[in-house]
Protein backbone atom coordinates (compact mmCIF):
# COMPACT_ATOMS: atom_id res chain seq x y z
CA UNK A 1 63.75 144.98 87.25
CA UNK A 2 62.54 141.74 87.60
CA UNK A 3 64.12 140.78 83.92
CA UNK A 4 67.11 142.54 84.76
CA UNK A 5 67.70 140.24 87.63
CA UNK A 6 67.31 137.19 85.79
CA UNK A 7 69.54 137.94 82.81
CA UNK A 8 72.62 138.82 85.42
CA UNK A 9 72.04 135.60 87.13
CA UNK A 10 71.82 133.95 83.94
CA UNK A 11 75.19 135.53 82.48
CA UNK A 12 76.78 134.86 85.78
CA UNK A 13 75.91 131.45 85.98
CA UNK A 14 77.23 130.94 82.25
CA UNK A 15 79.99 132.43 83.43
CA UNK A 16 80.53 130.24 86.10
CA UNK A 17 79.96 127.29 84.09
CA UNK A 18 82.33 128.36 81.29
CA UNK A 19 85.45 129.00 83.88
CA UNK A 20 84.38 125.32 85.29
CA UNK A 21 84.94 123.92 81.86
CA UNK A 22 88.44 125.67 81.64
CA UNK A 23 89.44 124.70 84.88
CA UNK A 24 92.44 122.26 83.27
CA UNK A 25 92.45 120.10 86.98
CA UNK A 26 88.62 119.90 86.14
CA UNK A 27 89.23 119.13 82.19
CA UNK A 28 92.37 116.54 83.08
CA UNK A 29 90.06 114.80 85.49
CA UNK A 30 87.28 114.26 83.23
CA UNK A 31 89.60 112.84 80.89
CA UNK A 32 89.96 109.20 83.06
CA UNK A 33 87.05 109.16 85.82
CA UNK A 34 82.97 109.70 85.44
CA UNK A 35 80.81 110.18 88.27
CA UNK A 36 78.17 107.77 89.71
CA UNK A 37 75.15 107.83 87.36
CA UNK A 38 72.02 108.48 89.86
CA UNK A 39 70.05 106.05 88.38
CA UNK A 40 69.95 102.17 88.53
CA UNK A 41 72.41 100.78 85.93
CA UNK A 42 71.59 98.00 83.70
CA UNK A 43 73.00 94.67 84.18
CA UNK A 44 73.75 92.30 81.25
CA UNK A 45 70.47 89.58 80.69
CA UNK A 46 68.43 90.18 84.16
CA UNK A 47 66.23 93.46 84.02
CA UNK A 48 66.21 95.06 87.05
CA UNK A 49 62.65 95.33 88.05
CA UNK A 50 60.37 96.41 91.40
CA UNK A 51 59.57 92.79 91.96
CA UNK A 52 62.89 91.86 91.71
CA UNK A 53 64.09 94.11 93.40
CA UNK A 54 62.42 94.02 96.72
CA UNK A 55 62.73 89.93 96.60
CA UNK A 56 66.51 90.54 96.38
CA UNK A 57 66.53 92.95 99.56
CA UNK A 58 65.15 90.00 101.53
CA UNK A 59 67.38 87.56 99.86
CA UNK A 60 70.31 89.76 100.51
CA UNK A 61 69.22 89.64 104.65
CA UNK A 62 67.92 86.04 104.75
CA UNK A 63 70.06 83.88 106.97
CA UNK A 64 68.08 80.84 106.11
CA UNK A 65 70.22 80.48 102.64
CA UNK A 66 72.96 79.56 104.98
CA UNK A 67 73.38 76.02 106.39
CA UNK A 68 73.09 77.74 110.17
CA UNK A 69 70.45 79.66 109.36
CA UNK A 70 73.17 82.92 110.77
CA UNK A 71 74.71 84.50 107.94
CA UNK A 72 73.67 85.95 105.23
CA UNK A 73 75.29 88.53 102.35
CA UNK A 74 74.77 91.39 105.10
CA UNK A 75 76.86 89.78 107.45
CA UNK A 76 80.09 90.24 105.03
CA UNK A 77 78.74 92.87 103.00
CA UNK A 78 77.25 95.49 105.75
CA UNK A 79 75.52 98.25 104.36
CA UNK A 80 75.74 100.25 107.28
CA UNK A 81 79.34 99.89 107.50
CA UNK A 82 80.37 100.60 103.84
CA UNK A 83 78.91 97.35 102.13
CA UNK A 84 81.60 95.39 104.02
CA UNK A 85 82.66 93.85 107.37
CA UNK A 86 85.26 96.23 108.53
CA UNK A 87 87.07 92.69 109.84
CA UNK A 88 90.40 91.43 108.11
CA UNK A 89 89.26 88.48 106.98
CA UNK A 90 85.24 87.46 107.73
CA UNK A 91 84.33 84.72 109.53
CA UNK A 92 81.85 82.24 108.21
CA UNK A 93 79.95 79.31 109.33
CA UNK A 94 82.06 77.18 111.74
CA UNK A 95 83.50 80.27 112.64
CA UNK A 96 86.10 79.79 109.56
CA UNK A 97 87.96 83.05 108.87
CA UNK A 98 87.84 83.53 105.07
CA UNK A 99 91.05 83.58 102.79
CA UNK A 100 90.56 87.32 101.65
CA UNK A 101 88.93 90.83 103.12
CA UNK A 102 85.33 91.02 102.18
CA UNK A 103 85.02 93.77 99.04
CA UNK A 104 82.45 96.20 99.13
CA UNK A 105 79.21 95.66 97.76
CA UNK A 106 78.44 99.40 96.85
CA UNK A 107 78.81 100.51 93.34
CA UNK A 108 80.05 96.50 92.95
CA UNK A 109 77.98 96.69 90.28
CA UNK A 110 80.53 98.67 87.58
CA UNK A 111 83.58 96.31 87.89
CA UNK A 112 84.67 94.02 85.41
CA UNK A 113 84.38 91.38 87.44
CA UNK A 114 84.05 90.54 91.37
CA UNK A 115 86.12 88.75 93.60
CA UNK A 116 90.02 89.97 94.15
CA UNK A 117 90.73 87.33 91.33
CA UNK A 118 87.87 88.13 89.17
CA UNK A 119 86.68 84.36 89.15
CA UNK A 120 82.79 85.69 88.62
CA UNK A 121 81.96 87.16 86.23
CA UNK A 122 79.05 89.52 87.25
CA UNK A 123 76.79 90.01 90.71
CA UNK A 124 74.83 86.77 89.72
CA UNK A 125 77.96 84.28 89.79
CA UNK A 126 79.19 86.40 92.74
CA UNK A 127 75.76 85.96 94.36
CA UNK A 128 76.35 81.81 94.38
CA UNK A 129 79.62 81.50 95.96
CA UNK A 130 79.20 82.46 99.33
CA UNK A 131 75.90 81.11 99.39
CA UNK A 132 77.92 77.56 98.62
CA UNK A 133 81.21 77.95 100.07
CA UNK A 134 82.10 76.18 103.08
CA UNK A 135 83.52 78.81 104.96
CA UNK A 136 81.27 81.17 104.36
CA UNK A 137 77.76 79.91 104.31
CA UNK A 138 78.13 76.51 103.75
CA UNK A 139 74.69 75.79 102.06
CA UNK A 140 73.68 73.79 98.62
CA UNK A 141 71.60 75.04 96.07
CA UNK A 142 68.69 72.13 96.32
CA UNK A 143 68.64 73.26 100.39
CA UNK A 144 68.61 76.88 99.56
CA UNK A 145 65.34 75.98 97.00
CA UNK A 146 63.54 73.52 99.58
CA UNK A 147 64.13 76.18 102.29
CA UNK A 148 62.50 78.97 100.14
CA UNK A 149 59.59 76.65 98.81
CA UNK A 150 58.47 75.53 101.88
CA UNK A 151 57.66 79.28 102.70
CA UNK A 152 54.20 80.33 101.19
CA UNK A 153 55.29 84.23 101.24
CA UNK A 154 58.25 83.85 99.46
CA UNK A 155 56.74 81.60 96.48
CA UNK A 156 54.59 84.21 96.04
CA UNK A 157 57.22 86.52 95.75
CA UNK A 158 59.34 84.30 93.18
CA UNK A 159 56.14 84.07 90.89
CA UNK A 160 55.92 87.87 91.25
CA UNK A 161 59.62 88.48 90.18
CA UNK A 162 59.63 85.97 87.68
CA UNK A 163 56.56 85.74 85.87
CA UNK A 164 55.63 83.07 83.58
CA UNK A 165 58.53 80.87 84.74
CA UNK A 166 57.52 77.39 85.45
CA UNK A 167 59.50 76.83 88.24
CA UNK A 168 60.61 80.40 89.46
CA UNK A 169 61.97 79.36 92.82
CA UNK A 170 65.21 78.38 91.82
CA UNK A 171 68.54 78.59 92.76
CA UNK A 172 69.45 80.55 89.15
CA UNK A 173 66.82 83.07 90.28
CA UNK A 174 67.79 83.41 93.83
CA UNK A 175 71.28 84.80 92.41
CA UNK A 176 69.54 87.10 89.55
CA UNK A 177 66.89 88.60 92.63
CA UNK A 178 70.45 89.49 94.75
CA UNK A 179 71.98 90.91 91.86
CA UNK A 180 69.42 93.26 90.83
CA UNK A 181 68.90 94.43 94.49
CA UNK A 182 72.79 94.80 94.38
CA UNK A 183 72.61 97.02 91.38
CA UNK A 184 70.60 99.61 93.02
CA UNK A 185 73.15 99.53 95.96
CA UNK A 186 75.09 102.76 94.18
CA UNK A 187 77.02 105.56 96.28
CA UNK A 188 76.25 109.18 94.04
CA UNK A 189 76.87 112.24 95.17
CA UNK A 190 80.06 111.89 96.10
CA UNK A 191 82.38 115.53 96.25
CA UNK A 192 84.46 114.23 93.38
CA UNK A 193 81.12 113.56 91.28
CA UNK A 194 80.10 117.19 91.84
CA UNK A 195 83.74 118.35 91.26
CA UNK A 196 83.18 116.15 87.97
CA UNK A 197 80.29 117.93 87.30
CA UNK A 198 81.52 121.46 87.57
CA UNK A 199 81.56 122.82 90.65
CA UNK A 200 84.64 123.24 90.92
CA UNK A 201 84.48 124.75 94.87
CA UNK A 202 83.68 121.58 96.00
CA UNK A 203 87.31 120.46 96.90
CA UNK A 204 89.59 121.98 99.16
CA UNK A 205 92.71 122.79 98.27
CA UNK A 206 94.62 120.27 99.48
CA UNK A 207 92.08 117.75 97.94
CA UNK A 208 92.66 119.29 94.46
CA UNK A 209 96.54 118.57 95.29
CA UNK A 210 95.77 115.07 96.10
CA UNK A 211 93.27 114.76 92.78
CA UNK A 212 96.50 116.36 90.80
CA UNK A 213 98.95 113.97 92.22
CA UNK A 214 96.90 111.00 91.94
CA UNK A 215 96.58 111.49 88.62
CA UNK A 216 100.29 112.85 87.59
CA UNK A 217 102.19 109.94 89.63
CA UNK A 218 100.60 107.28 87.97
CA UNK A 219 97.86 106.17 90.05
CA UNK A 220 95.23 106.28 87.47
CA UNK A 221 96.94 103.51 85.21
CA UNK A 222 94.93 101.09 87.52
CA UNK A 223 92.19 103.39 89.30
CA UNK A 224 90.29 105.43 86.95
CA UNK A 225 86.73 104.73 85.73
CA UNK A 226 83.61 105.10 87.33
CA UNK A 227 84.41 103.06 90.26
CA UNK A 228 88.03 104.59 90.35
CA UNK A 229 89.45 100.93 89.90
CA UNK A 230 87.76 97.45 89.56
CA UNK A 231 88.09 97.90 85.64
CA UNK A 232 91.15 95.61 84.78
CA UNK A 233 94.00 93.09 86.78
CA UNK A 234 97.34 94.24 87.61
CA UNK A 235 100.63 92.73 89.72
CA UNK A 236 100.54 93.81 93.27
CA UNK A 237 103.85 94.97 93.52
CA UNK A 238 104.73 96.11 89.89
CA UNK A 239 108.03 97.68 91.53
CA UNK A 240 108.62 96.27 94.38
CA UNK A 241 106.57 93.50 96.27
CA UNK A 242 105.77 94.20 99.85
CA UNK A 243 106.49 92.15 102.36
CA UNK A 244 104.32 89.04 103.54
CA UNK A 245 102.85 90.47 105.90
CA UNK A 246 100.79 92.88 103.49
CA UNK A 247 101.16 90.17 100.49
CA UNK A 248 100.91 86.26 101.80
CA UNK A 249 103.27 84.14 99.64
CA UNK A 250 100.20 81.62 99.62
CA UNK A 251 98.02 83.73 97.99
CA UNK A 252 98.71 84.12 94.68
CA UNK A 253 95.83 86.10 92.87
CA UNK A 254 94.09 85.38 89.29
CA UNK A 255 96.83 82.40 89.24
CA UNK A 256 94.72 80.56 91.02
CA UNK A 257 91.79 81.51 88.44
CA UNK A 258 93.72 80.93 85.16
CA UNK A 259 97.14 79.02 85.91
CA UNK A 260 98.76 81.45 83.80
CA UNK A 261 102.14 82.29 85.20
CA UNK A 262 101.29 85.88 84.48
CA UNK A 263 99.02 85.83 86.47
CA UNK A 264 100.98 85.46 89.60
CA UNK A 265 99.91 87.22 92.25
CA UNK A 266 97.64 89.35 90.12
CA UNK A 267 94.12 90.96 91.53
CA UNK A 268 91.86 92.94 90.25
CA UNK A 269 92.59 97.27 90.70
CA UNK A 270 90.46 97.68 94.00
CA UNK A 271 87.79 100.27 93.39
CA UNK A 272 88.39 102.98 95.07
CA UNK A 273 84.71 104.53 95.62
CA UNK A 274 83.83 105.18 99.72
CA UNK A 275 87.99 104.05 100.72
CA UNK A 276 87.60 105.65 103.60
CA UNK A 277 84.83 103.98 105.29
CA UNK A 278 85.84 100.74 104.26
CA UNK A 279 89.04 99.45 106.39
CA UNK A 280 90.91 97.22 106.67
CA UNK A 281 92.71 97.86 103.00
CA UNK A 282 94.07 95.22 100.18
CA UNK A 283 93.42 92.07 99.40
CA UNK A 284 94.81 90.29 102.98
CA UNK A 285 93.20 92.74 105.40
CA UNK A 286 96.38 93.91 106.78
CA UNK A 287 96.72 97.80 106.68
CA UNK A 288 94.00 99.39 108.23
CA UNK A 289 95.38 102.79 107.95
CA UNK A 290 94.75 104.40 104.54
CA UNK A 291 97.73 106.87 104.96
CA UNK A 292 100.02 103.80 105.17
CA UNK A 293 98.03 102.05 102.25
CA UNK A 294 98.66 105.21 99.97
CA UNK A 295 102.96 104.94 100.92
CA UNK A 296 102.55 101.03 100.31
CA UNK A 297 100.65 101.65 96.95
CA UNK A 298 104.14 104.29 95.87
CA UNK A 299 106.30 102.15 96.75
CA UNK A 300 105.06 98.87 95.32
CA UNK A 301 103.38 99.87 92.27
CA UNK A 302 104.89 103.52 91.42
CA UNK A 303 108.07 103.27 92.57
CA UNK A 304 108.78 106.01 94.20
CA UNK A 305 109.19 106.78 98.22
CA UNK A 306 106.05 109.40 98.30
CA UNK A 307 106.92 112.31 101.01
CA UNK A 308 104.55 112.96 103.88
CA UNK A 309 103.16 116.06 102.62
CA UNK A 310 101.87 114.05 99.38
CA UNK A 311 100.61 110.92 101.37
CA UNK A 312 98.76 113.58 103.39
CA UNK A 313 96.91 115.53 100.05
CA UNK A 314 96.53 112.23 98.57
CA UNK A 315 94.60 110.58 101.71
CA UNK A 316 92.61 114.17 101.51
CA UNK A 317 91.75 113.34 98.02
CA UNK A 318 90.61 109.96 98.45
CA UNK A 319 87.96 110.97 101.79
CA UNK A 320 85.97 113.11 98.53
CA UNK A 321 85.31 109.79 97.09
CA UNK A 322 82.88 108.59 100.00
CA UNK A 323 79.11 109.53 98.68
CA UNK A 324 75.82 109.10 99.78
CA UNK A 325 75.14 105.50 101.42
CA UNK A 326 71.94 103.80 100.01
CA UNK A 327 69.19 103.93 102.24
CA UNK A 328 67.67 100.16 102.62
CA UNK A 329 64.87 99.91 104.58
CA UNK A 330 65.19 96.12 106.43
CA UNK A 331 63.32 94.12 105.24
CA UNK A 332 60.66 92.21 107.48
CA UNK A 333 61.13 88.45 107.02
CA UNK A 334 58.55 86.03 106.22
CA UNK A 335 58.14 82.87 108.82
CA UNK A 336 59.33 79.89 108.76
CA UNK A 337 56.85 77.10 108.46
CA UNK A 338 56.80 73.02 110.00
CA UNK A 339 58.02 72.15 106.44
CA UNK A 340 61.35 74.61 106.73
CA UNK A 341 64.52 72.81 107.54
CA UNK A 342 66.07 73.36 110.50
CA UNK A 343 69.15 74.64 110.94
CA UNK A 344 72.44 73.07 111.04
CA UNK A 345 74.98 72.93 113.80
CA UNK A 346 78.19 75.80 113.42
CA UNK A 347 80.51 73.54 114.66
């Protein structure tokens, strides 16, 4: 009896898994996204290890690597709030509000490139320009490595993370520690990653509508991948530019990064992985409705005037995309000591 049982849920299992495989929304899908590995990906020349790892969590929520000792890379890049800032534009030391909306730092680490313009090339570059920018933390890499050095706890951890290095506090390492902590920062789990991965009951109908338009209208050409965008640099506005308000005149993309006049108000495809948990939307900060941000997206880069009923299944579609936050323990801070520098004045 016992046998029989397991051979019927065997065959109806196989079953189950053959009609998933035939399922052509499934096998069209398939064709131009991949679901969020669940383990730690590997990033090019910096292994990701334990050590390196847990000094990069306290990196990541150290405010001493800014000038004020008030910010750090959780202040733009909240993880429990997306891996951004929710704000339009974030506001930095001085109270400065940046040029650009904060990206999110979940699942950052399959892009091309980071940045709207793409101007570093991985996590580690990324990792060094707020730390040095001026209105955002406004810090130098020599204070950053007296800072760290004149706390006994974290040389220890340096030496850990870096073994064999001569001189492992650095500000080359500091970046390296953030990225591999950022690495882990992945979002799995997500509906569309189980819909990817056969179960095909995952999605409601009007999700699967939204999954089928998104794909037939043409909004794959710039979000498809594992990250469902950050993979290459296209025009915003291939169609039609929106208005300033959406796209400032002064902003003017990858130009800035290249001086190509093809580049003109060119950004990298946003990655579209946990959209709806991470308004305000685009480059600027301006939409923060992701209904309007879908109609925008038709009109500027697909040409076409999407109804209300497709803006709706789309939107739908989008919400399966959100999957299960990291879970970061905060980190307890070492202490200062008499030879730490104090902090500098905001204003």
């Amino acid at each position: 009896m016992r046998r029989f049982a397991f051979a019927s849920a065997l065959l109806l299992a196989t079953a189950a898994t053959v009609a998933a495989a035939e399922d052509p929304l499934l096998k069209q899908a398939r064709e131009v996204f991949n679901p969020v590995p669940s383990v730690v990906p590997a990033v090019k020349d910096n292994a990701v290890t334990r050590d390196k790892v847990t000094l990069g969590k306290a990196l990541f929520f150290e405010p001493r690597l800014s000038a004020s000792h008030l910010l750090s890379c959780n202040t733009c890049h909240n993880l429990s709030m997306g891996g951004d800032d929710n704000l339009e534009t974030s506001i930095g030391h001085g109270w400065a509000k940046g040029p650009r909306n904060a990206p999110t730092v979940l699942n950052a680490v399959f892009n091309i490139a980071q940045f709207w313009d793409g101007r570093a090339a991985d996590l580690k570059a990324q990792a060094k320009g707020p730390i040095q920018a001026g209105v955002e933390m406004n810090s130098k890499p020599a204070d950053v490595e007296t800072t760290l050095k004149s706390i006994p706890e974290y040389v220890t951890m340096f030496k850990s993370a870096f073994p064999g290095e001569t001189e492992p506090v650095s500000f080359d390492n500091v970046a390296k520690a953030i990225e591999a902590f950022e690495a882990t920062l992945i979002t799995p789990g997500a509906r569309i990653d189980q819909f990817l991965e056969g179960n095909t009951a995952v999605l409601t109908s009007v999700e699967k509508d939204g999954l089928k338009l998104f794909m037939d209208k043409g909004c794959v050409g710039c979000h498809a991948g594992v990250n469902f965008g950050g993979e290459a640099y296209f025009p915003f506005g291939v169609v039609e530019k929106p208005g300033a308000d959406v796209l400032p005149a002064n902003d003017r993309g990858r130009f800035e990064v290249t001086k190509s006049a093809d580049e003109n108000y060119v950004f990298r495809a946003a990655p579209l992985r946990n959209i709806a948990i991470t308004a305000p939307f685009f480059h600027s900060g301006k939409v923060w409705n992701l209904k309007q941000a879908v109609a925008i997206m038709g009109t500027s880069q697909l040409g076409e005037k999407l109804s209300d009923k497709e803006i709706d299944a789309i939107t739908a579609f989008l919400g399966t995309l959100t999957g299960e936050q990291p879970r970061v323990e905060l980190p307890i801070l070492p202490a200062s000591t008499d030879k730490t520098p104090l902090p500098k004045p905001m204003n």
